[in-house]
Protein backbone atom coordinates (compact mmCIF):
# COMPACT_ATOMS: atom_id res chain seq x y z
CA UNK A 1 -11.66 17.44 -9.68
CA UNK A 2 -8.47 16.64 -7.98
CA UNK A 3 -8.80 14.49 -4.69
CA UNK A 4 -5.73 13.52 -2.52
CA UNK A 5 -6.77 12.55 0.77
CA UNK A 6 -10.15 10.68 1.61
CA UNK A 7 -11.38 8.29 4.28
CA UNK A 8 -13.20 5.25 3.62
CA UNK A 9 -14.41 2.12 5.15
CA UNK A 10 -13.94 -1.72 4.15
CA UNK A 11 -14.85 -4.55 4.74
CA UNK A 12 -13.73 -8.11 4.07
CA UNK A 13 -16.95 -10.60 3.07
CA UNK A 14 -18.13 -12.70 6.18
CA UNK A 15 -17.62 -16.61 5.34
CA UNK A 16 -21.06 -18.35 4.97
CA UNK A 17 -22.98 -20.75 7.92
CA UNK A 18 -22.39 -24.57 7.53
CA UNK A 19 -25.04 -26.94 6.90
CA UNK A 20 -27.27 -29.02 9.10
CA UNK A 21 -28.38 -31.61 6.45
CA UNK A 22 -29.23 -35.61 6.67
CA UNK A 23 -28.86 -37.84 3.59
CA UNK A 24 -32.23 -38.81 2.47
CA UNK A 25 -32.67 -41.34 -0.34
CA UNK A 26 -34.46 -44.30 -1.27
CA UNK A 27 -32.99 -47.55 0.22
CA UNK A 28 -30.86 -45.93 2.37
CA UNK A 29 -32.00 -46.32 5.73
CA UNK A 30 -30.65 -43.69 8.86
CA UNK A 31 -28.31 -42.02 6.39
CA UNK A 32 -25.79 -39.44 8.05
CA UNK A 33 -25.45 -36.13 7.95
CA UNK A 34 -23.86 -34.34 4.77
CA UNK A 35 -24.23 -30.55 5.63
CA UNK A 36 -21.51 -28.92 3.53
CA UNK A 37 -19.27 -25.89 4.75
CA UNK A 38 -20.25 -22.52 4.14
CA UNK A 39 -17.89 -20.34 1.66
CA UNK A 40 -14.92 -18.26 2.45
CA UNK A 41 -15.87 -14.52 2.38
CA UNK A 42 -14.45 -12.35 -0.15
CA UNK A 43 -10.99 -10.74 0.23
CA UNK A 44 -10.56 -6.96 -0.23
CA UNK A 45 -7.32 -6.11 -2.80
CA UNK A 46 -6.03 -3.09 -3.62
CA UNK A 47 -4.53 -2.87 -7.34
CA UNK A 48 -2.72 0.42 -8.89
CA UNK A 49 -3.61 1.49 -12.83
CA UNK A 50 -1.68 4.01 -14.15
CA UNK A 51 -4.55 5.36 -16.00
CA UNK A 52 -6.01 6.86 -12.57
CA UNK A 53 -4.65 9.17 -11.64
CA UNK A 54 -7.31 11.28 -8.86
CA UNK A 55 -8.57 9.72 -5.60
CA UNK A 56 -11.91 11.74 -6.50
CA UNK A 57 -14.33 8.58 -7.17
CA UNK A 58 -13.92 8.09 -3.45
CA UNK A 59 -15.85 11.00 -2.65
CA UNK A 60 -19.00 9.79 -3.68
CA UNK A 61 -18.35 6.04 -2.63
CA UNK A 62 -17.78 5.95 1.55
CA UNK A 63 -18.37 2.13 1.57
CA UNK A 64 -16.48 -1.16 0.22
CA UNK A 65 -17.32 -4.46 1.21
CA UNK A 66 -16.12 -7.92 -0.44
CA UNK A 67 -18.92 -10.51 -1.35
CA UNK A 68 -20.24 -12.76 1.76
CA UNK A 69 -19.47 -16.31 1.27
CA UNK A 70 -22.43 -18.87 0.82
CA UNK A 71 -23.87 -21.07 3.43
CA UNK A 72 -23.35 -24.58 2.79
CA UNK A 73 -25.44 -27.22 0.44
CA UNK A 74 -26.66 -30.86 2.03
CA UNK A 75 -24.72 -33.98 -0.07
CA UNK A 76 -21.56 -32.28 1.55
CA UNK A 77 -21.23 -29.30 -0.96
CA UNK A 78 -19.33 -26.12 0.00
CA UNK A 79 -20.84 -22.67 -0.51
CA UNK A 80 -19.64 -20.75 -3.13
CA UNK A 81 -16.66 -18.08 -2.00
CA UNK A 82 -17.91 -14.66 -1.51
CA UNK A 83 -16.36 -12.66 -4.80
CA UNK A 84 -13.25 -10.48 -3.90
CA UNK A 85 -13.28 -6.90 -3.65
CA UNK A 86 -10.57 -5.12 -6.08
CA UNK A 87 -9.90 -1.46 -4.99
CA UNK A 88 -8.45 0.34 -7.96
CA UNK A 89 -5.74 3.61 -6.72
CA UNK A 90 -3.54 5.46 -8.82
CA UNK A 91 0.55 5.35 -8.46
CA UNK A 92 1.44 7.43 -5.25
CA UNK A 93 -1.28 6.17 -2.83
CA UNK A 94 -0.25 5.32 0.58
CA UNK A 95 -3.24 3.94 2.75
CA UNK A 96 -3.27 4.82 6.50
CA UNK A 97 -5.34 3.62 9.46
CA UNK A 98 -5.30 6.66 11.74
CA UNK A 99 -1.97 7.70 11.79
CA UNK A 100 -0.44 4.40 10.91
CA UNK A 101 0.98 3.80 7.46
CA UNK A 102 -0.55 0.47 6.38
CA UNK A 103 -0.13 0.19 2.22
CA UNK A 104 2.38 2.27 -0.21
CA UNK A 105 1.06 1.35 -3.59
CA UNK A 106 4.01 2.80 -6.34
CA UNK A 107 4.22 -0.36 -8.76
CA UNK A 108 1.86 -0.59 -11.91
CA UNK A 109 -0.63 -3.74 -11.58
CA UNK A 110 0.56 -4.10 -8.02
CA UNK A 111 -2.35 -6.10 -6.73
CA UNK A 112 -2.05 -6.45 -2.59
CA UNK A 113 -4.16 -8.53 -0.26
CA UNK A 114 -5.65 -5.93 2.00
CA UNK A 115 -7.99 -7.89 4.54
CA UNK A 116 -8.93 -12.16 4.23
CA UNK A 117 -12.41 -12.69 4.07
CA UNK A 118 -13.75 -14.38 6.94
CA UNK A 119 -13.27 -18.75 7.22
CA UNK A 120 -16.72 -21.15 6.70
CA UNK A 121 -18.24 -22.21 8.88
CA UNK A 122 -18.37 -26.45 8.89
CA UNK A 123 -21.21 -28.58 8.30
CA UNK A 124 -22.77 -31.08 10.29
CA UNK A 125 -20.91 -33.70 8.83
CA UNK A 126 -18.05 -32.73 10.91
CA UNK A 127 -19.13 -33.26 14.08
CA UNK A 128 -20.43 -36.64 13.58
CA UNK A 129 -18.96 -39.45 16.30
CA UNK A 130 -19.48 -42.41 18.09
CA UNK A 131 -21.54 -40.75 20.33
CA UNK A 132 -22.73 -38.76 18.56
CA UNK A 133 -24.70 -39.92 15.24
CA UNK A 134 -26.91 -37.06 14.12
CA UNK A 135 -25.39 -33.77 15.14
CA UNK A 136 -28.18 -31.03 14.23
CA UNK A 137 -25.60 -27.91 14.38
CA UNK A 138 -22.91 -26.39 12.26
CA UNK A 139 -20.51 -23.60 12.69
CA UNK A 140 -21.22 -20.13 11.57
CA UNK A 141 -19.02 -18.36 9.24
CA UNK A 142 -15.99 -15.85 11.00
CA UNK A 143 -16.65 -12.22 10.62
CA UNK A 144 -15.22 -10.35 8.02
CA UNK A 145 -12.63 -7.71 8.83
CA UNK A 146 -13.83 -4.11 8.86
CA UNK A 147 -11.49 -0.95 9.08
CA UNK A 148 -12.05 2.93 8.54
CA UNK A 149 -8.87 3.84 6.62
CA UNK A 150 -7.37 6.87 4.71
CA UNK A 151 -6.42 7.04 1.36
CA UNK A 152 -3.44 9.98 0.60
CA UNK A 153 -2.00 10.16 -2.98
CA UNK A 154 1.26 11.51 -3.64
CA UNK A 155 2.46 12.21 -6.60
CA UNK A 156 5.57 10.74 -8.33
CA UNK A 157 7.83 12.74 -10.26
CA UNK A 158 11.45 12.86 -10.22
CA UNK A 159 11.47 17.03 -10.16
CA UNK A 160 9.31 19.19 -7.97
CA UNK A 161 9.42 23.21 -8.26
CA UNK A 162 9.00 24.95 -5.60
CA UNK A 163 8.99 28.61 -5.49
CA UNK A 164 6.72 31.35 -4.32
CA UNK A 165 2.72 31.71 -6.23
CA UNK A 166 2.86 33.80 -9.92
CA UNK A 167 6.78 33.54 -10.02
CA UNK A 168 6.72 31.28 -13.89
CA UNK A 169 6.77 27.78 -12.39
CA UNK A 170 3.38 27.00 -14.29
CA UNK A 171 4.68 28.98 -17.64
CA UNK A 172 7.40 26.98 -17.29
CA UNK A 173 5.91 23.20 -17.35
CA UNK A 174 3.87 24.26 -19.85
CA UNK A 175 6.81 24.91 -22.14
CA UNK A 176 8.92 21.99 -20.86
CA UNK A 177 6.75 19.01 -21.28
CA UNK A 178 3.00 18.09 -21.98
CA UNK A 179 1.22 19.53 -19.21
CA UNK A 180 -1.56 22.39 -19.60
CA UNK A 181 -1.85 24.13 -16.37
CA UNK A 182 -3.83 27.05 -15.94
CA UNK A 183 -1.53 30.17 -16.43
CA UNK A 184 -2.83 33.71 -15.25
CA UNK A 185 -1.26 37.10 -13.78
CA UNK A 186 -2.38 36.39 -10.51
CA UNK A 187 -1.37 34.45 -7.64
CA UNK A 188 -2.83 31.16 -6.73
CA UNK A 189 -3.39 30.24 -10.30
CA UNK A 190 -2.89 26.72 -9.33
CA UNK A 191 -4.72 25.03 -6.70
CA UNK A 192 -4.22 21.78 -8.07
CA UNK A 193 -0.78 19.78 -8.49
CA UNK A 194 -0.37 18.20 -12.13
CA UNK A 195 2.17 16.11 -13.86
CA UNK A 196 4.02 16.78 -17.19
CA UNK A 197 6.91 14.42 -18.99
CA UNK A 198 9.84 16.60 -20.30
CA UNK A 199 11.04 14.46 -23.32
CA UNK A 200 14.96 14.49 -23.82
CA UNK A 201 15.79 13.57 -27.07
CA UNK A 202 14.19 10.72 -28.44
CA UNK A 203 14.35 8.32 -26.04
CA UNK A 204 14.95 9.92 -22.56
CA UNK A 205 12.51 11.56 -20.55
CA UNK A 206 11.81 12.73 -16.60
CA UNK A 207 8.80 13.72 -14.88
CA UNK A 208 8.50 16.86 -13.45
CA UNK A 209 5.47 18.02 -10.87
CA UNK A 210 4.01 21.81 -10.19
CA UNK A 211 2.42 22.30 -7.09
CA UNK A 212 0.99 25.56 -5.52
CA UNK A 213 2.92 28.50 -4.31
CA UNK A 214 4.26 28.07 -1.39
CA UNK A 215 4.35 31.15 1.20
CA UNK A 216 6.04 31.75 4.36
CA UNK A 217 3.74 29.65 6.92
CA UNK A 218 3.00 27.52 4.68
CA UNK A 219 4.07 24.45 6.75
CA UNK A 220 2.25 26.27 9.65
CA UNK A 221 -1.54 26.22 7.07
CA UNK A 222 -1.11 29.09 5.64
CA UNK A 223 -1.85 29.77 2.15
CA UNK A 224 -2.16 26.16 -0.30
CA UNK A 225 1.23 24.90 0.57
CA UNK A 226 0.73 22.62 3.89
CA UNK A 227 -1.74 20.85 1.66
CA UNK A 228 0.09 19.99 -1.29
CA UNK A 229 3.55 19.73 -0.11
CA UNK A 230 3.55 16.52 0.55
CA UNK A 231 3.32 15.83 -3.31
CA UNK A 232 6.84 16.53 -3.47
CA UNK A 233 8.07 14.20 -0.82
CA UNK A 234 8.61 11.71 -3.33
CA UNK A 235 10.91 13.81 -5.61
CA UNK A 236 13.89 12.99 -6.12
CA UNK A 237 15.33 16.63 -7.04
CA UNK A 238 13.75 20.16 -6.29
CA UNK A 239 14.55 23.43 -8.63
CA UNK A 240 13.52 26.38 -6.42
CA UNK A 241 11.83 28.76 -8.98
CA UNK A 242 13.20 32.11 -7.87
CA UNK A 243 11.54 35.73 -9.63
CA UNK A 244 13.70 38.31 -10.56
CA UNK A 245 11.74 41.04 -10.84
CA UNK A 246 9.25 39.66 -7.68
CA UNK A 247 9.54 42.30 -4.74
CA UNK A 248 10.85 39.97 -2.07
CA UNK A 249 14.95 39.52 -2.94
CA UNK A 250 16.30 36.55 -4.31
CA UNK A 251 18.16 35.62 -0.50
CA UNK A 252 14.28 36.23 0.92
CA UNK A 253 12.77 33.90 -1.09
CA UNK A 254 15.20 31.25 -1.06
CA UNK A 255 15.16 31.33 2.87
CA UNK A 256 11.62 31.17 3.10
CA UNK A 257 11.18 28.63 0.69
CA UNK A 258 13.88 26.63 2.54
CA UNK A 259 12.63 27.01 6.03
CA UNK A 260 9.23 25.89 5.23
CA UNK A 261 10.38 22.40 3.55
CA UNK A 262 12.38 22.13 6.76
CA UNK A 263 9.50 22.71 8.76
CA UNK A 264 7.36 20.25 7.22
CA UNK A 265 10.44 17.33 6.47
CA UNK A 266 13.74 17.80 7.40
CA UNK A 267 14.11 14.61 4.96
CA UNK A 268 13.16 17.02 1.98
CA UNK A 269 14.86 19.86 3.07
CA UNK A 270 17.91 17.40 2.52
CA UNK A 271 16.89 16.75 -0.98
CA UNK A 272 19.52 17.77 -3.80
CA UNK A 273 18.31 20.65 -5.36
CA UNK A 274 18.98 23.77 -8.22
CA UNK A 275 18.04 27.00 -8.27
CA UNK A 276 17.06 29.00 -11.83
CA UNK A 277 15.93 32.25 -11.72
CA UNK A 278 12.81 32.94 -13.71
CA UNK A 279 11.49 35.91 -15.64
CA UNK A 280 15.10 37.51 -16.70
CA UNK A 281 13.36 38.56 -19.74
CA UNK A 282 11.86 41.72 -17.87
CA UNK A 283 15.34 42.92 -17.62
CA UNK A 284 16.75 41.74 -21.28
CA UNK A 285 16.42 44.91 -22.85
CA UNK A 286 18.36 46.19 -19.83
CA UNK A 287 21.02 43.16 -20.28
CA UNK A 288 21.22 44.25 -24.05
CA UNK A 289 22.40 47.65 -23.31
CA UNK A 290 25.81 49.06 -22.84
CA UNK A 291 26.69 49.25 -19.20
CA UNK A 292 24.24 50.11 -17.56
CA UNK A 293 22.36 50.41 -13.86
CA UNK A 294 19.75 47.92 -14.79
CA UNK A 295 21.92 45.39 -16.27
CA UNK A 296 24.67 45.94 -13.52
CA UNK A 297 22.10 46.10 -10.79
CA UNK A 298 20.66 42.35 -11.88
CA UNK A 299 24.23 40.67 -12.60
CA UNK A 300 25.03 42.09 -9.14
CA UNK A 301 21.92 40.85 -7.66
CA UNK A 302 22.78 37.39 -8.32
CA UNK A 303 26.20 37.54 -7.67
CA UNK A 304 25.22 38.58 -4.60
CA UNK A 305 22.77 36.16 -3.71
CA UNK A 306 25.86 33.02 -5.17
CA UNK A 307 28.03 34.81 -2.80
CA UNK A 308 25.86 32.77 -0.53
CA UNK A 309 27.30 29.69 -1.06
CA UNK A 310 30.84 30.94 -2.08
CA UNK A 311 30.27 30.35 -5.80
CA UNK A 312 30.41 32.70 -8.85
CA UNK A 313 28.63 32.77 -12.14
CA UNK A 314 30.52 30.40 -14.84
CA UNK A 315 28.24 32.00 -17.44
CA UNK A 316 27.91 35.22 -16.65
CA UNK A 317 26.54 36.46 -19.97
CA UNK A 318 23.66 33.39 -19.35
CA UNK A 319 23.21 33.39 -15.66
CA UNK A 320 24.45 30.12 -15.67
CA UNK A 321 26.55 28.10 -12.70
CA UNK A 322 27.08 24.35 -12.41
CA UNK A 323 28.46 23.12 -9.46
CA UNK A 324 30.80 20.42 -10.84
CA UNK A 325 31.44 18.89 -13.87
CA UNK A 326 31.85 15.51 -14.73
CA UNK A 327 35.21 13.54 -14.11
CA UNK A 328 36.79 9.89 -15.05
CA UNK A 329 36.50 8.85 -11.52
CA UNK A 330 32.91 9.61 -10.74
CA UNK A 331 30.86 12.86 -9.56
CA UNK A 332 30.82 14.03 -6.11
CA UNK A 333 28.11 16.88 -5.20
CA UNK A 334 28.01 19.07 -2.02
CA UNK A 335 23.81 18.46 -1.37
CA UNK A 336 23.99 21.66 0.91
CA UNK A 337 24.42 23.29 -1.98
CA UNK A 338 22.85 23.53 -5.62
CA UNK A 339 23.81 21.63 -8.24
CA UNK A 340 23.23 24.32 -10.75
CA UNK A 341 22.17 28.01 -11.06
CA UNK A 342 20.81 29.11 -13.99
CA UNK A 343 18.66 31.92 -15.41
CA UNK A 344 15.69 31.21 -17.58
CA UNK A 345 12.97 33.31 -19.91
CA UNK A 346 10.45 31.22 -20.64
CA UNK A 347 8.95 33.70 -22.94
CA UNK A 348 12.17 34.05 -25.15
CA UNK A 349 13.38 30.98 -24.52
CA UNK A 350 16.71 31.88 -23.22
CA UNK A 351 18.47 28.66 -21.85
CA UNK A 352 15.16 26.63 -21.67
CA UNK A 353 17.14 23.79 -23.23
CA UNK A 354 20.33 24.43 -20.68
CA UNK A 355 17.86 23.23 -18.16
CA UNK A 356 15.91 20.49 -19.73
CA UNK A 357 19.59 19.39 -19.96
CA UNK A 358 20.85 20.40 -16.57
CA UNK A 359 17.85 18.41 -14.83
CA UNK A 360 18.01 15.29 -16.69
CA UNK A 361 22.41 15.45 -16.53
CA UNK A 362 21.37 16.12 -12.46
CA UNK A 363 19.19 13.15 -12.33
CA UNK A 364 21.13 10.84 -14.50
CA UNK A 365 24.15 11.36 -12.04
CA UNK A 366 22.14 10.64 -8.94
CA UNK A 367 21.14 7.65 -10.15
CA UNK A 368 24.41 6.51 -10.95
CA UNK A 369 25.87 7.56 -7.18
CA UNK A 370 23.05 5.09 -5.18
């Protein structure tokens, strides 16, 4: 089961008491004191392993406490340190106490002290003086450190679709890289984000996440969306999945899908983007025909909805438009508007590889303009 948001408590181990102790041994007459310290307490750590990849062992474990340290031994011997407390988290998870961020945890075998385990307490020993030759107390060990946090994971990818519920996005990821999401003719299929790598070539490759439809009010709680949206906060590029043959128009659901990343971020709103239009196979027998209404009526369709942004299809006979090619001098994009537009069948196949290409050539350039 996936899990991306739990609340748990830890707690750092408390250090251990120090010792009241007296040396006691043949021939040695009104020996001192030798109480040892008590141990440290055990430190809580959290570590990230790329082989999780679910907060869902959380939900059965509420509680996490570090070792207590050991009280101390007489002959002046510490207490044995209370054993740390190593809290294993997938890449992605950001720890929060209330609504404060405390932890972002992105870096494989990142290992991060979380809360110190509470000092020893001294022995006797230290308290001996002039005046005082047989002290008969010791300090107790500090407290640990105890705090009810949250644990959110987020997923990292460097595309996230986003696009209305049953418009291909799934079909798509399927086709594109490793993943197996669940694929059916009915909206909602996926109530679960997931992860695939899209391989390019043989030794390029970009992560690309699927999360649930969004729907208008989604940043308000409607539908899935407000809950998984934040999985694409850490994307780096968004395709908006738009259906050709869905009811709403292609301006409709590109508005809608806008509007609700600006309701929930304004920061992703901002994020560079393309648009392909799924599911032009239901129309390819029309495309195939001599001029006709059904062919004219979806060339015109997106034409229309390009007119948008003042741009035109440089492929018309592939639905394909990229914003601007490459030059000697560098690449300059307009972010208010897509990078690309491009029509895809990912039954037939039609311009599947275009995009594999078009999002890694997208990515590859933003990397090379930070």
């Amino acid at each position: 089961m996936f899990v991306d948001s739990v609340e748990i408590f830890v707690s750092s181990g408390k250090g251990g008491e120090g010792a009241v102790s007296f040396r006691r041994e043949k021939y040695v007459l009104n020996g001192g004191p030798d109480g040892g310290d008590g141990g440290k307490g055990g430190n809580v750590y959290f570590q990230v392993d790329n082989n999780t990849d679910t907060l869902s062992y959380f939900r059965g474990h509420k509680h996490f406490k570090a070792q207590n340290g050991q009280p101390g031994l007489p002959r002046n011997k510490h207490g044995k340190k209370g054993e740390d407390l190593v809290i294993i988290v997938p890449p992605g998870t950001q720890v929060f106490e209330e609504d404060t961020l405390l932890l972002d945890l992105l870096e494989e075998e990142e290992k991060i002290l979380f809360l110190e385990g509470g000092k020893g307490g001294l022995g006797n020993t230290h308290f001996k003086s002039a005046t005082n030759q047989r002290p008969t107390y010791a300090q107790k060990g500090l407290l640990g450190v105890e705090k009810k946090i949250r644990l959110e994971l987020k997923l990292i990818a460097d595309v996230g679709l986003v696009g209305f519920p049953n418009v291909g996005k799934s079909t798509l990821v399927s086709i594109l890289s490793n993943a197996k999401p669940e694929i059916a003719n009915y909206e909602f299929t996926t109530l679960i984000p997931s992860l695939g790598i899209v391989n390019v070539g043989d030794y390029q490759s970009f992560v690309i996440a699927d999360i649930p439809g969004i729907i208008g009010g989604a940043s308000e709680g409607k539908g899935l969306g407000l809950e998984f949206l934040r999985h694409i906060e850490r994307t780096r590029f968004l395709l908006f999945v738009l259906d050709i043959a869905n009811y709403r128009t292609l301006k409709e659901q590109f508005a809608t899908l806008k509007t609700e990343l600006e309701n929930f971020s304004s920061k992703l709103s901002n994020r560079p983007f393309g648009i392909m239009f799924s599911k032009i196979d239901t129309q390819s027998e029309g495309l195939q025909m001599e001029e006709n209404e059904e062919s004219q009526s979806l060339e015109k369709r997106v034409e229309e909805f390009l007119d948008t942004f003042g741009f035109h299809l440089k492929r018309k006979e592939s639905l394909m438009f990229v914003q601007k090619e490459k030059e000697d001098f560098g690449i300059s994009y307009d972010f208010n508007a897509p990078l690309f537009v491009v029509g895809v069948s990912s039954v037939s196949g039609k311009n599947l590889e275009s995009l594999r290409f078009l999002l890694y050539s997208s990515l590859k350039d933003l990397n090379a303009q930070k």
